[in-house]
C-alpha atoms as a PDB file:
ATOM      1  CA  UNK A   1     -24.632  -4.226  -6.150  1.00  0.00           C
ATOM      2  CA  UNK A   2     -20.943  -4.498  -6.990  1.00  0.00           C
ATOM      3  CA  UNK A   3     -19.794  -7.395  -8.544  1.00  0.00           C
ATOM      4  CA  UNK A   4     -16.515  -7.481  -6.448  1.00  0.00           C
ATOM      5  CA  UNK A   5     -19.000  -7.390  -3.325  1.00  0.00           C
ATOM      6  CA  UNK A   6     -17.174  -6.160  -0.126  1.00  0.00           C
ATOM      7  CA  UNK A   7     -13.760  -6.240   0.793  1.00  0.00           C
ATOM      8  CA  UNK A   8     -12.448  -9.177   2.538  1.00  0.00           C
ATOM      9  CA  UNK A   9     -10.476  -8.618   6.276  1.00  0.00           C
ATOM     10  CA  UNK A  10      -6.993  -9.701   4.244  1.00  0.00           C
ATOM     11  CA  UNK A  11      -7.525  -6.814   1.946  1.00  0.00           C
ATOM     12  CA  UNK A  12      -8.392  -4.228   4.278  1.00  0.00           C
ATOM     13  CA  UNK A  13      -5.615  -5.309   6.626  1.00  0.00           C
ATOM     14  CA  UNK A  14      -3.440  -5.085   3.348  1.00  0.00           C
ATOM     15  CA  UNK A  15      -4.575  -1.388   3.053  1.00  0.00           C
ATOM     16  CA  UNK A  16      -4.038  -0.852   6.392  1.00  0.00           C
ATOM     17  CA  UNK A  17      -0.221  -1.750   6.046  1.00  0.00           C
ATOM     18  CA  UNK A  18      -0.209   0.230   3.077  1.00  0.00           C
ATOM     19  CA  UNK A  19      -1.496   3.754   4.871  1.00  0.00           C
ATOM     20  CA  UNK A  20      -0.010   3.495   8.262  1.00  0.00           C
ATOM     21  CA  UNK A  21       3.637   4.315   7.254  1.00  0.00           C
ATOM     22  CA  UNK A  22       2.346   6.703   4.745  1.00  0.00           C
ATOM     23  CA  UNK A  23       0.241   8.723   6.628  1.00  0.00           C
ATOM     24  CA  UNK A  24       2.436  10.660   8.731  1.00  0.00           C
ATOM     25  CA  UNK A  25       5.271  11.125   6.143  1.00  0.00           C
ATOM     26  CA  UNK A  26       2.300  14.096   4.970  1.00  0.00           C
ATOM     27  CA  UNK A  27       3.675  17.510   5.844  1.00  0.00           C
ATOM     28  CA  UNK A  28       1.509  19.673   8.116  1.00  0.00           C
ATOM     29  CA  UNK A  29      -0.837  21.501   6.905  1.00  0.00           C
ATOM     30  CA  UNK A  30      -1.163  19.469   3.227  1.00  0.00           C
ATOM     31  CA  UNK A  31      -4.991  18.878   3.413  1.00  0.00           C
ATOM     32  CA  UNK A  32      -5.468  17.481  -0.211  1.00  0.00           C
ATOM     33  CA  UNK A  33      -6.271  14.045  -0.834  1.00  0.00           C
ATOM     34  CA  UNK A  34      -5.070  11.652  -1.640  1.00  0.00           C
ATOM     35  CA  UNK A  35      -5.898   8.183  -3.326  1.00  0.00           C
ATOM     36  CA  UNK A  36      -4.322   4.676  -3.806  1.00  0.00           C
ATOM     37  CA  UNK A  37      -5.536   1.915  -5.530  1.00  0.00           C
ATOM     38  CA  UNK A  38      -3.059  -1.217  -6.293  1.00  0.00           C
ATOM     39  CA  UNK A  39      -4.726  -3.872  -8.136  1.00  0.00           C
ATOM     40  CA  UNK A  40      -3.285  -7.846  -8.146  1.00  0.00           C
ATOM     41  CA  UNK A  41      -3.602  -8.388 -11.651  1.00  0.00           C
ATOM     42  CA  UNK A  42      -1.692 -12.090 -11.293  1.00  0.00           C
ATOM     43  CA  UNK A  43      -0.647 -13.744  -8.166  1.00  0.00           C
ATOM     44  CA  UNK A  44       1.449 -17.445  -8.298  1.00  0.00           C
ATOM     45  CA  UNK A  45       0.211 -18.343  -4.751  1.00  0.00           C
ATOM     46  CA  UNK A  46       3.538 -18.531  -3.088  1.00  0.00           C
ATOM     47  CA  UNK A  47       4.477 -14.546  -2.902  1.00  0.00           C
ATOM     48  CA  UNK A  48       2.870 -12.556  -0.851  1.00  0.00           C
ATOM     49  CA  UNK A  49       1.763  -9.166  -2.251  1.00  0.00           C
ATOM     50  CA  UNK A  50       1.219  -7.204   0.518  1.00  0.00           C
ATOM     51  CA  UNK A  51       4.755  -6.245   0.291  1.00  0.00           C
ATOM     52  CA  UNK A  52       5.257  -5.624  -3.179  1.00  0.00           C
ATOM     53  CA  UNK A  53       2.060  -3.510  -3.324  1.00  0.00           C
ATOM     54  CA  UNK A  54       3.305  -1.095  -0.458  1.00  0.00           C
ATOM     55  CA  UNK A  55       6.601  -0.456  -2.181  1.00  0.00           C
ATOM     56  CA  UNK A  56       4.563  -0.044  -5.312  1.00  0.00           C
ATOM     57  CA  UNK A  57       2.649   2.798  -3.494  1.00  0.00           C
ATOM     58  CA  UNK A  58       5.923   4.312  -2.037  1.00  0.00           C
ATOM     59  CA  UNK A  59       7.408   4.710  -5.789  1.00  0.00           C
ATOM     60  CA  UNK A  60       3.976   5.986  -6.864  1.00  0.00           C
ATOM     61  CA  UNK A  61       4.000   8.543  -4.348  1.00  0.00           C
ATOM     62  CA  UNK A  62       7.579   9.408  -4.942  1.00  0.00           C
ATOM     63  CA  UNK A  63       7.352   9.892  -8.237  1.00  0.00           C
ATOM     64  CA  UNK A  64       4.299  12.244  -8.237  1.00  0.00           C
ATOM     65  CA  UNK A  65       4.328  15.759  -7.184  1.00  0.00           C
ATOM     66  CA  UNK A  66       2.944  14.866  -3.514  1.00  0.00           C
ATOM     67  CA  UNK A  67       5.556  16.551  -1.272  1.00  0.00           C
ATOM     68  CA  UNK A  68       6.213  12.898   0.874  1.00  0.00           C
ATOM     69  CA  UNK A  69       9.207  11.264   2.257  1.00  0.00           C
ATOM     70  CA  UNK A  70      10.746   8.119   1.537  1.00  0.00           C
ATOM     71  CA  UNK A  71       9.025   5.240   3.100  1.00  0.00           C
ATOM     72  CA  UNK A  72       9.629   0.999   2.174  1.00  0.00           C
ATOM     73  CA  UNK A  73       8.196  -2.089   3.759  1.00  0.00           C
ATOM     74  CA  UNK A  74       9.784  -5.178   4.263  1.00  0.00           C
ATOM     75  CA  UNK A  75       9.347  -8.525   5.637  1.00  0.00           C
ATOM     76  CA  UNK A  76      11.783 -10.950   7.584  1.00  0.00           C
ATOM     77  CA  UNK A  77      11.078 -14.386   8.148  1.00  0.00           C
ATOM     78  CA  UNK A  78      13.123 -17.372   9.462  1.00  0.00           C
ATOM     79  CA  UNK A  79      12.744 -20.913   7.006  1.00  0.00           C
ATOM     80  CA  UNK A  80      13.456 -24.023   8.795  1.00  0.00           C
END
């Protein structure tokens, strides 16, 4: 067995943010695959990473030969 043991629902909802915009910025008919992996190697507690590891993958992709469009994630927020 793994010693990381099985994802946890944050991460795979993290991955999930991560593919949805990507996914159809594909061309058609580009049938290769494709993998992703973005590692927290130090977190403070207060940031969330989510975001930073999505725009991570988008400058990955961007800079590799992967014909893909542009794609960014942010989030908004109102602080009382």
């Amino acid at each position: 067995m793994r010693r990381e043991g099985a994802p946890k629902e944050r991460e795979l909802l993290c991955g999930r943010l991560i593919d949805r915009p990507i996914r159809p910025l594909f061309p058609a008919g580009f049938y290769h695959e494709v993998q992703v992996m973005v590692n927290v190697l130090s977190s403070d507690g207060k940031q969330d990473p989510d975001v930073m590891a999505a725009n991570a993958t988008s400058v990955a992709l961007m800079l590799s030969d992967i014909p893909l469009g542009r794609t960014y994630r942010y989030d908004t927020g109102r602080k009382n």
